[in-house]
Protein backbone atom coordinates (compact mmCIF):
# COMPACT_ATOMS: atom_id res chain seq x y z
CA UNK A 1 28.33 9.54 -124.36
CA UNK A 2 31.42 10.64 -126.61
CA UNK A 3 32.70 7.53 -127.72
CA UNK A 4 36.34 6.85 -127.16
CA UNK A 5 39.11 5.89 -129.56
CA UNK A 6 40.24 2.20 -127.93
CA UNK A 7 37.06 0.99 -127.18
CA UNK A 8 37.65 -1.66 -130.37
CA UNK A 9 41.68 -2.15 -129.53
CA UNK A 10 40.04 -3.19 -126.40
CA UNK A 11 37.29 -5.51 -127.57
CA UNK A 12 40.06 -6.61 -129.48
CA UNK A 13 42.50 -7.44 -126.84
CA UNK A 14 40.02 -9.39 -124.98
CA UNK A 15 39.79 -11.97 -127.63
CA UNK A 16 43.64 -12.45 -127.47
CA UNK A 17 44.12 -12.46 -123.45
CA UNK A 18 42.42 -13.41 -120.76
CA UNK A 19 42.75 -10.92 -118.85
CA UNK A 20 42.53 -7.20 -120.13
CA UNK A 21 43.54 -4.45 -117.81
CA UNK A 22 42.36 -0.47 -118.31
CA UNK A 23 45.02 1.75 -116.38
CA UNK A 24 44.76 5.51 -116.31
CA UNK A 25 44.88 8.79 -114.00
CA UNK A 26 41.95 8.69 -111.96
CA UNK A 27 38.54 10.23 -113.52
CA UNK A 28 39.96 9.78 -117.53
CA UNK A 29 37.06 8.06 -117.99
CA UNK A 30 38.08 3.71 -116.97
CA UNK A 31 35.07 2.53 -115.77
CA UNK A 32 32.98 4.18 -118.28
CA UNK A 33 34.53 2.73 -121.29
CA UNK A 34 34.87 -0.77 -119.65
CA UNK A 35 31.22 -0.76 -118.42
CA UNK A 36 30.27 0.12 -122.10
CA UNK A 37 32.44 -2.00 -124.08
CA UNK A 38 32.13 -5.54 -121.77
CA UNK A 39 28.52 -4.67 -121.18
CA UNK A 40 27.55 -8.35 -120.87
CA UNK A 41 29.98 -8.63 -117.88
CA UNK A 42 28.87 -8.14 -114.21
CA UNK A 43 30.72 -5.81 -112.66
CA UNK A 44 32.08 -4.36 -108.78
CA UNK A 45 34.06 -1.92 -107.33
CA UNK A 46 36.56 -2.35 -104.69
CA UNK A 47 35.67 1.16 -103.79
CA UNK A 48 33.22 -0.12 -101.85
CA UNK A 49 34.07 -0.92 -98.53
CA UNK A 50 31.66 -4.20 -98.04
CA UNK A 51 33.02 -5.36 -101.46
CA UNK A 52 36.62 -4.77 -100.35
CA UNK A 53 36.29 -6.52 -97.47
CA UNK A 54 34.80 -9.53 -98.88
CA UNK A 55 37.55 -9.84 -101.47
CA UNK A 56 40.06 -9.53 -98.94
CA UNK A 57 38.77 -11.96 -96.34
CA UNK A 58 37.95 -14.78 -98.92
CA UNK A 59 38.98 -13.79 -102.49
CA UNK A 60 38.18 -17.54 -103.32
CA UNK A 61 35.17 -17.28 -102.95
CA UNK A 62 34.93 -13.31 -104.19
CA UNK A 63 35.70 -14.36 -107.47
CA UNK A 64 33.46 -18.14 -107.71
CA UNK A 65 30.49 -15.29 -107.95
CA UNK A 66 31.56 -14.79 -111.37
CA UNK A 67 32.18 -17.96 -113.04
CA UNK A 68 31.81 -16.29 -116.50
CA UNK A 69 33.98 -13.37 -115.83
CA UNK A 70 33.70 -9.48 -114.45
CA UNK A 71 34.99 -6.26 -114.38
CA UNK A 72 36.75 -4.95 -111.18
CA UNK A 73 37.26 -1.74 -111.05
CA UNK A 74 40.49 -0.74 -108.93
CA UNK A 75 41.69 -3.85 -108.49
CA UNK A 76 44.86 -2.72 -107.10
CA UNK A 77 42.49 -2.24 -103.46
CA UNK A 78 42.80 -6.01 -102.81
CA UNK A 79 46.66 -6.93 -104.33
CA UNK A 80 46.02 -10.63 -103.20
CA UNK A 81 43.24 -10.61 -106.08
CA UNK A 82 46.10 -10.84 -108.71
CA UNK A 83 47.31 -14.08 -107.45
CA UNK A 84 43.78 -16.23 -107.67
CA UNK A 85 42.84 -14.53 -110.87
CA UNK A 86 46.20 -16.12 -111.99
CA UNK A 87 45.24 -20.24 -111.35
CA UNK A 88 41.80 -19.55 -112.65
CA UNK A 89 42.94 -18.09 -116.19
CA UNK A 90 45.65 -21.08 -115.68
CA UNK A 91 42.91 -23.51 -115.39
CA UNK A 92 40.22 -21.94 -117.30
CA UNK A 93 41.39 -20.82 -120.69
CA UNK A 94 38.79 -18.59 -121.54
CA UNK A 95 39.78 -15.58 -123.31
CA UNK A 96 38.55 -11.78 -122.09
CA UNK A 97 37.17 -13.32 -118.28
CA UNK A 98 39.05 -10.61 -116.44
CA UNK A 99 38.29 -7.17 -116.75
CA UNK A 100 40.58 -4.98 -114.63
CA UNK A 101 40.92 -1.39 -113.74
CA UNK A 102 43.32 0.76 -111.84
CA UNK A 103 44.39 3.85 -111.26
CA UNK A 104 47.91 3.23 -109.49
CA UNK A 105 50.50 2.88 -111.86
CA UNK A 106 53.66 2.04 -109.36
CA UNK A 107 52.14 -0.45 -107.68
CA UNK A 108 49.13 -1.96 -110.12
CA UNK A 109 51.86 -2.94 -112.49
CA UNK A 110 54.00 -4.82 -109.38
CA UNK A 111 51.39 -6.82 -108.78
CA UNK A 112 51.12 -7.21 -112.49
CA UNK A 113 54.61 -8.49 -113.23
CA UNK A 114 54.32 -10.80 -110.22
CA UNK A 115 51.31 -12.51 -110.96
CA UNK A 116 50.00 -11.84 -114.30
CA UNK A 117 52.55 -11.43 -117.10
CA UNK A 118 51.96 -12.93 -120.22
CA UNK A 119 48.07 -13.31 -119.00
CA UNK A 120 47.18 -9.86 -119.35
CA UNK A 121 46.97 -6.60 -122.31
CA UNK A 122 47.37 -3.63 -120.57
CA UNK A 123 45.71 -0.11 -122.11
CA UNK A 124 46.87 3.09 -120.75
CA UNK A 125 43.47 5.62 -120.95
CA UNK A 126 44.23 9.23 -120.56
CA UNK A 127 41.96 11.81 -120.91
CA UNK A 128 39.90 12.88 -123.85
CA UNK A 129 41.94 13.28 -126.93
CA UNK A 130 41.46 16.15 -129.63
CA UNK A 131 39.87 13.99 -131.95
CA UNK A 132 37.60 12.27 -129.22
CA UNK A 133 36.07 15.69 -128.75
CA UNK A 134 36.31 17.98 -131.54
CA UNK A 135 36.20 15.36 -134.28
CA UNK A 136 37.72 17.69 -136.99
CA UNK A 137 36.06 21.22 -136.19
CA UNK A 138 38.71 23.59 -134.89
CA UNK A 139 38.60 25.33 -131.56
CA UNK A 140 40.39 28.21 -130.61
CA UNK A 141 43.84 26.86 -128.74
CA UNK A 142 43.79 28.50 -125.49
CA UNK A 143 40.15 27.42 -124.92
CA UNK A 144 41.47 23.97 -125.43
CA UNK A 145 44.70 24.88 -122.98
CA UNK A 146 42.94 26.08 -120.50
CA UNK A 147 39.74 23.83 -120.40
CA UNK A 148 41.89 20.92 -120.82
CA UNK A 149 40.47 17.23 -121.33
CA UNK A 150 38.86 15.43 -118.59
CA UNK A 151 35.95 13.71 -119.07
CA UNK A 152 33.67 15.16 -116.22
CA UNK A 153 33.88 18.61 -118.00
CA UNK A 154 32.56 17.57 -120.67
CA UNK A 155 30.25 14.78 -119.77
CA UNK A 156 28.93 16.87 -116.74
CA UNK A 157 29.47 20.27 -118.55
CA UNK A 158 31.38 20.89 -115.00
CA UNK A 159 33.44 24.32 -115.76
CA UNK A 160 37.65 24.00 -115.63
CA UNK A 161 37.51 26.35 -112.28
CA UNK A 162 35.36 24.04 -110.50
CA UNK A 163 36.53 20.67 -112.21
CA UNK A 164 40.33 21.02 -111.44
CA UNK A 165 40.46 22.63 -107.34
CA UNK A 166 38.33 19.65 -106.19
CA UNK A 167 40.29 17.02 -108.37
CA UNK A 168 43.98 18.50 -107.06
CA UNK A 169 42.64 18.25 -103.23
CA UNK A 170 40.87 14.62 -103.85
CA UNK A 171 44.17 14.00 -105.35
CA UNK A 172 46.37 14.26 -102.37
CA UNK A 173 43.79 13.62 -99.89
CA UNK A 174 43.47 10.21 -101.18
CA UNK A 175 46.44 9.43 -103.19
CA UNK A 176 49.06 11.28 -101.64
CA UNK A 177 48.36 11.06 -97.97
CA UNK A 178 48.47 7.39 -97.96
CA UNK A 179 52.14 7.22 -99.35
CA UNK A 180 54.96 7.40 -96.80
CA UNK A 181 57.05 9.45 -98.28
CA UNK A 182 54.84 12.49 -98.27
CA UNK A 183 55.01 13.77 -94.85
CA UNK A 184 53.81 17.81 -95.54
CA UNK A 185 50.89 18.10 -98.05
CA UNK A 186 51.20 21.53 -98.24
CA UNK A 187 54.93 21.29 -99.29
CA UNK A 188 53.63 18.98 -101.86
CA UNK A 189 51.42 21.14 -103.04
CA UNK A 190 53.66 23.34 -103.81
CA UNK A 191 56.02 20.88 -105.21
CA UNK A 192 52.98 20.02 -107.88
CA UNK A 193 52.46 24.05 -108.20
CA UNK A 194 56.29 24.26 -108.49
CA UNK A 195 56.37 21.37 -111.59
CA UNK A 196 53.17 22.69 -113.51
CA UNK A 197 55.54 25.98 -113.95
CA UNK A 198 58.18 24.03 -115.41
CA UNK A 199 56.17 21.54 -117.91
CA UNK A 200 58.15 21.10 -121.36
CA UNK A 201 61.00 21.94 -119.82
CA UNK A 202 64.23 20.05 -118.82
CA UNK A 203 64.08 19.13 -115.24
CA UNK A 204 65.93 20.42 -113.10
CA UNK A 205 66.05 18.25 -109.63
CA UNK A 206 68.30 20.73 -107.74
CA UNK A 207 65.77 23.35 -108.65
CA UNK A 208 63.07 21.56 -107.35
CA UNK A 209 64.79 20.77 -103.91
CA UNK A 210 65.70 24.13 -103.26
CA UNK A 211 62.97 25.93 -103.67
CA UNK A 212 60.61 23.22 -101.83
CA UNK A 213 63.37 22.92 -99.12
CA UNK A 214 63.29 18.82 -99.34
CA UNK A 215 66.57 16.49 -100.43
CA UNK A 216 67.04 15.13 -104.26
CA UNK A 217 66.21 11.69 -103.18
CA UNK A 218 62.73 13.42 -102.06
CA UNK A 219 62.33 15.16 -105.17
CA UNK A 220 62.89 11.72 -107.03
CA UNK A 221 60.39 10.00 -105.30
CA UNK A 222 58.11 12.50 -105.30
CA UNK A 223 57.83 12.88 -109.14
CA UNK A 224 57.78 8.73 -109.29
CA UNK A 225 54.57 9.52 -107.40
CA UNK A 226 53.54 11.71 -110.11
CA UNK A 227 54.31 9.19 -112.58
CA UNK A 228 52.24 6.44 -111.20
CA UNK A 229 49.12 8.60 -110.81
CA UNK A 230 49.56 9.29 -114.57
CA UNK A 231 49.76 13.45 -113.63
CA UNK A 232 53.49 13.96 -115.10
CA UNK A 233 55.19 12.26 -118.15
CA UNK A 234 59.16 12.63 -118.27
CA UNK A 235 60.15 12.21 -121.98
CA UNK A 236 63.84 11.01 -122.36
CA UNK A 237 66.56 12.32 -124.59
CA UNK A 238 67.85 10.63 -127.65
CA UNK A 239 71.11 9.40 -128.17
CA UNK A 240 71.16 6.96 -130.28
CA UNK A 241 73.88 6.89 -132.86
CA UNK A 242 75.32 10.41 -131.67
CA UNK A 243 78.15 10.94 -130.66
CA UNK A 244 77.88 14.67 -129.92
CA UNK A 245 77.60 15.41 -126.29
CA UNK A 246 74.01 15.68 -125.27
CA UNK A 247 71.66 16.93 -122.60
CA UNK A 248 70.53 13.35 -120.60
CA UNK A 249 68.24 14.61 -118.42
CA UNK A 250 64.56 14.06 -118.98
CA UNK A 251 62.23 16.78 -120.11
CA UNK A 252 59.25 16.88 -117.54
CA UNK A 253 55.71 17.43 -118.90
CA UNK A 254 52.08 16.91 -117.69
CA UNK A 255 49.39 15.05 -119.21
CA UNK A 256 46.99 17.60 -119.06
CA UNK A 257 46.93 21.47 -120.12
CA UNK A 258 44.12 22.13 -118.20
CA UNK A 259 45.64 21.27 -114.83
CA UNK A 260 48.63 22.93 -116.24
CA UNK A 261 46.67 25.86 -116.62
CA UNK A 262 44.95 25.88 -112.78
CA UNK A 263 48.02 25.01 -110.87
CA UNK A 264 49.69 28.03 -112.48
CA UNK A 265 46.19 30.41 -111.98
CA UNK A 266 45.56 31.06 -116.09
CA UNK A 267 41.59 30.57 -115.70
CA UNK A 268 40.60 31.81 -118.93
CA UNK A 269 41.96 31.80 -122.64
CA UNK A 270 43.15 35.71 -122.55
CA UNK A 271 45.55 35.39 -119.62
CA UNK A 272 46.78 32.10 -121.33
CA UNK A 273 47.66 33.80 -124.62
CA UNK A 274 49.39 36.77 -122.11
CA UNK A 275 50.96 34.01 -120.55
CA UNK A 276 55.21 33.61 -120.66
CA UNK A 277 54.76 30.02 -120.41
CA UNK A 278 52.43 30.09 -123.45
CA UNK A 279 54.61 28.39 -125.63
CA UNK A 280 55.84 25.78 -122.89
CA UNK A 281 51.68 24.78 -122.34
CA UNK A 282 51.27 24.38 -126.37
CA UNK A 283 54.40 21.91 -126.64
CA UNK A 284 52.66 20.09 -123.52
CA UNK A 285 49.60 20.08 -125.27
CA UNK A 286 50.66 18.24 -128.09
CA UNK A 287 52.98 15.91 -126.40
CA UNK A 288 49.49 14.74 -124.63
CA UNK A 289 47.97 14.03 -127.45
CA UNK A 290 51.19 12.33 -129.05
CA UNK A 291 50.94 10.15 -126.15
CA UNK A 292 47.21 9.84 -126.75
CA UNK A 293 47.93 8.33 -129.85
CA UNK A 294 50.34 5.66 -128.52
CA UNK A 295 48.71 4.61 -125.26
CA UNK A 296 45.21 4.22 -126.67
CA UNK A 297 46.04 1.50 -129.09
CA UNK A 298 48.12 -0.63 -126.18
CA UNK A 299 51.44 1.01 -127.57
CA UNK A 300 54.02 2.24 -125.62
CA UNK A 301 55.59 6.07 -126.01
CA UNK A 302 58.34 6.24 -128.38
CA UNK A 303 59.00 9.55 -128.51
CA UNK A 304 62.42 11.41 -127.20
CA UNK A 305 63.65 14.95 -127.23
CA UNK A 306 66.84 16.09 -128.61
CA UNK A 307 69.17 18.48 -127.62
CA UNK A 308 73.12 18.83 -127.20
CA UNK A 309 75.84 21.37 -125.53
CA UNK A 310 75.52 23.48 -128.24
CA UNK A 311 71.73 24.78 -128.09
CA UNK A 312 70.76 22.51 -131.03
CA UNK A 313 66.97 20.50 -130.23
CA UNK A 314 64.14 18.83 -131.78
CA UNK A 315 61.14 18.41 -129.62
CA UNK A 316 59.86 15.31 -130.15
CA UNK A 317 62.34 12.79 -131.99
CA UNK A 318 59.94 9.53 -133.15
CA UNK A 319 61.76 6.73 -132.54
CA UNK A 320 60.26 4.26 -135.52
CA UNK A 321 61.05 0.69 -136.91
CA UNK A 322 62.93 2.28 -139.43
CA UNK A 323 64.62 4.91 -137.37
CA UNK A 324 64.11 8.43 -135.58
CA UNK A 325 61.90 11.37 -136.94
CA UNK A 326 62.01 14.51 -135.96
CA UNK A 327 59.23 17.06 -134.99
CA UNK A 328 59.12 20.50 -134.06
CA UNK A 329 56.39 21.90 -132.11
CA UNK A 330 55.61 26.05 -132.00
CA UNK A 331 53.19 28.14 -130.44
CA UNK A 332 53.09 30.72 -133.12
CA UNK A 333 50.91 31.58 -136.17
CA UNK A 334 53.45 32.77 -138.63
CA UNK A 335 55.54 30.31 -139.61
CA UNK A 336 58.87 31.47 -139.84
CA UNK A 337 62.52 29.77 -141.14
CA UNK A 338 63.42 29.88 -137.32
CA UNK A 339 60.85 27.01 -136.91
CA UNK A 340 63.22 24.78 -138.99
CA UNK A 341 66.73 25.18 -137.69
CA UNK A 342 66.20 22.31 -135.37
CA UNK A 343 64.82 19.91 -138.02
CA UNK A 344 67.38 20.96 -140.67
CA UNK A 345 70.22 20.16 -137.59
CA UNK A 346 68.70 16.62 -137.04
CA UNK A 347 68.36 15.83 -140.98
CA UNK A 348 71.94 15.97 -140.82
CA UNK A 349 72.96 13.64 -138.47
CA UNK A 350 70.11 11.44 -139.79
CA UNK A 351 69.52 11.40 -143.42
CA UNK A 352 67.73 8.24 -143.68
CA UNK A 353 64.00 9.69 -144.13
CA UNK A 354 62.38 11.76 -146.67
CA UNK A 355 60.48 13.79 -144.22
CA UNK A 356 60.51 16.03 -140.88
CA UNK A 357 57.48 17.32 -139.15
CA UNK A 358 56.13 20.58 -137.92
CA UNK A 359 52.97 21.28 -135.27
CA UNK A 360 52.47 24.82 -135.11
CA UNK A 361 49.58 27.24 -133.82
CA UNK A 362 48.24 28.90 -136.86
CA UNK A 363 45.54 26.69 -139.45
CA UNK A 364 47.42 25.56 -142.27
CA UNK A 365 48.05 22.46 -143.44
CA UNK A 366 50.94 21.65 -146.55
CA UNK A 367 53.87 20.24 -147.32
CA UNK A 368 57.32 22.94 -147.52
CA UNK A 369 60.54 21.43 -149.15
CA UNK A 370 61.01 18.49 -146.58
CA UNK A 371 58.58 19.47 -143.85
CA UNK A 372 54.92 17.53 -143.57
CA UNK A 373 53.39 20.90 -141.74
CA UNK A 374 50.15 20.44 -139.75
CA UNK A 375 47.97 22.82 -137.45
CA UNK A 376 47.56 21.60 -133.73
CA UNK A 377 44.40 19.67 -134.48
CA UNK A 378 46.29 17.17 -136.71
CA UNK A 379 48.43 15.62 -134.34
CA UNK A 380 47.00 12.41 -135.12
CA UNK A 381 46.91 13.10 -138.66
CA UNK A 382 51.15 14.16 -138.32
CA UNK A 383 51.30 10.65 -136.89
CA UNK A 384 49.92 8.71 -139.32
CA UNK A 385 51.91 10.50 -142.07
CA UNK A 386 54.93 10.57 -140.20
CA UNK A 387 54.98 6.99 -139.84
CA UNK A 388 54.81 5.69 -142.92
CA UNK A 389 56.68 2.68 -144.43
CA UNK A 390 57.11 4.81 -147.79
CA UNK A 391 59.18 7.39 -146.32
CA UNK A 392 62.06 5.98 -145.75
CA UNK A 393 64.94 5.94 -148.36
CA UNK A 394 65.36 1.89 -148.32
């Protein structure tokens, strides 16, 4: 079993809260790591339909089976669960008794805020990171793109081309299809189709509606829906401190490269590196794993993009203690002085830190003038170094 990165935040958390919650696109790998790293604890599924309905008819008495704690894995089944979990953790004190997972995000985290907060740690687990996998050996890039990270296909040595059809109908044949505001699947489908071709891009709502002939206000709610099942990630823009006029609307992105890759039919590495949208799958790439790095130590995303009326942007702008840092992210090789102009811009209006960072395609790794450089299996690495307390001119 490839071990994952949080397992000790988590083990950790429980010892602070007592309740500990593991949220996550479905099939990143939730149960698994809970399972391994609470071991001790009994645990259910509200999958099951005999379970279920126990917990709904008498959750009472559901949760006196387990007077020293379990793991339930999508809680979110049986939303009056939240409630009696709170007055036991009220009355009980114990630290770690709770265990919870869910796959939800919209309406897991309502029942959260309503019942829970301040009782719970929350961990968002997305799918395999670099590191997770590869440890440091380095693997081509479009194998990576295209394969993408999900746990089965490596775990069950299931290929992309099999892994990714069956998860995108089991998707909206059990997610979708239960919300209300998703009438067509079809026309979502092609909505999802329709957004894979426009990851690391601004979005562009009025797009979106006309070419899947639905209203704005659909569109809206339809990429909300996105959001909560942990398949899109819309990265804001940064304007703090600038007075410039600025593009506010969100860049849109996708959490993994590999359904990227199958929505937009790239199957293998070759057509990838063909690919016009080459460079917009690398930038998503690394934004997942940028998010990786966040989520699986309880943090939240920090990052923003930058860009203004004028054609001037940065990426990813990290948004630290101190203040932002910029990073540019490039498909290419060769590093050229075109890879800069965007991090020399932002130095400008922000001279406060020593350093600005670059994640590019080729295998080098070195520091030019004012530029921490890494290849794309550093991104964890560019993290760490871009984040520290000794860089900033204080």
């Amino acid at each position: 079993m490839i071990k994952r990165e949080c397992a000790a935040v988590l083990k950790k958390f429980s010892t602070f809260f007592p309740v500990v919650s593991v949220t996550g696109p479905r099939q990143s790998g939730k149960t698994t790591l809970v399972k391994d790293v609470f071991s001790e604890k009994e645990y259910v599924s509200l999958e099951h339909p005999e379970v279920r309905k126990h917990a709904e008819n008498d959750p009472q008495d559901f949760l006196n089976q387990f007077p020293h704690g379990v793991i339930i894995d999508e809680v979110q089944r049986v939303p009056d669960l939240f409630s009696y979990i709170q007055i036991i953790v009220d009355e009980n004190k114990e630290m770690g008794l709770y265990i919870l997972t869910g796959s939800n995000q919209f309406e897991y985290m309502q029942n959260i805020s309503q019942s829970l907060a301040g009782r719970i740690s929350i961990i968002k687990l997305l799918p395999f990171s670099y590191l997770e996998i590869y440890n440091k050996r380095k693997i081509d890039r479009n194998e990576i793109l295209v394969k993408g990270m999900y746990p089965a296909i490596f775990d069950r040595d299931i290929p992309a081309t099999k892994f990714y059809p069956s998860y995108i109908e089991t998707y909206l044949e059990r997610d979708v299809r239960q919300i209300k505001n998703v009438t067509d699947l079809s026309v979502f489908h092609k909505f999802l189709e329709l957004c894979a071709g426009r990851t690391g891009q601004i979005l562009n709502r009025s797009s979106l509606s006309n070419e899947c002939g639905v209203s704005q206000p659909t569109i809206e709610k339809w990429l909300t829906i996105l959001e909560a099942s942990y398949i899109i990630y819309r990265m804001p823009s940064y304007f703090k401190n600038i007075k410039k006029r600025i593009v506010k609307s969100p860049k849109l992105y996708f959490f993994d490269t590999g359904l990227v890759c199958n929505l937009l039919g790239i199957y293998t590495p070759q057509q990838l590196r063909n690919h016009p949208l080459r460079g917009e799958i690398f930038e998503t790439f690394v934004v997942s794993e940028l998010l990786k790095y966040r989520y699986h130590k309880g943090q939240r995303s920090n990052y923003y993009f930058y860009r203004d009326n004028h054609m001037n942007e940065v990426d990813v702008i990290i948004d630290t203690g101190y203040g932002p840092v910029p990073l540019e992210i490039k498909s290419g090789m060769t590093i050229n002085d075109s890879f800069f102009k965007g991090l020399d811009f932002f130095r400008k209006l922000e001279n406060r830190y020593k350093y600005s960072g670059l994640i590019y395609g080729g295998d080098r790794n070195f520091k030019y003038i004012n530029h921490e450089i890494r290849d794309y299996s550093k991104v964890y690495e560019m993290c760490e170094e871009l984040t520290k307390d000794d860089n900033w001119k204080v």
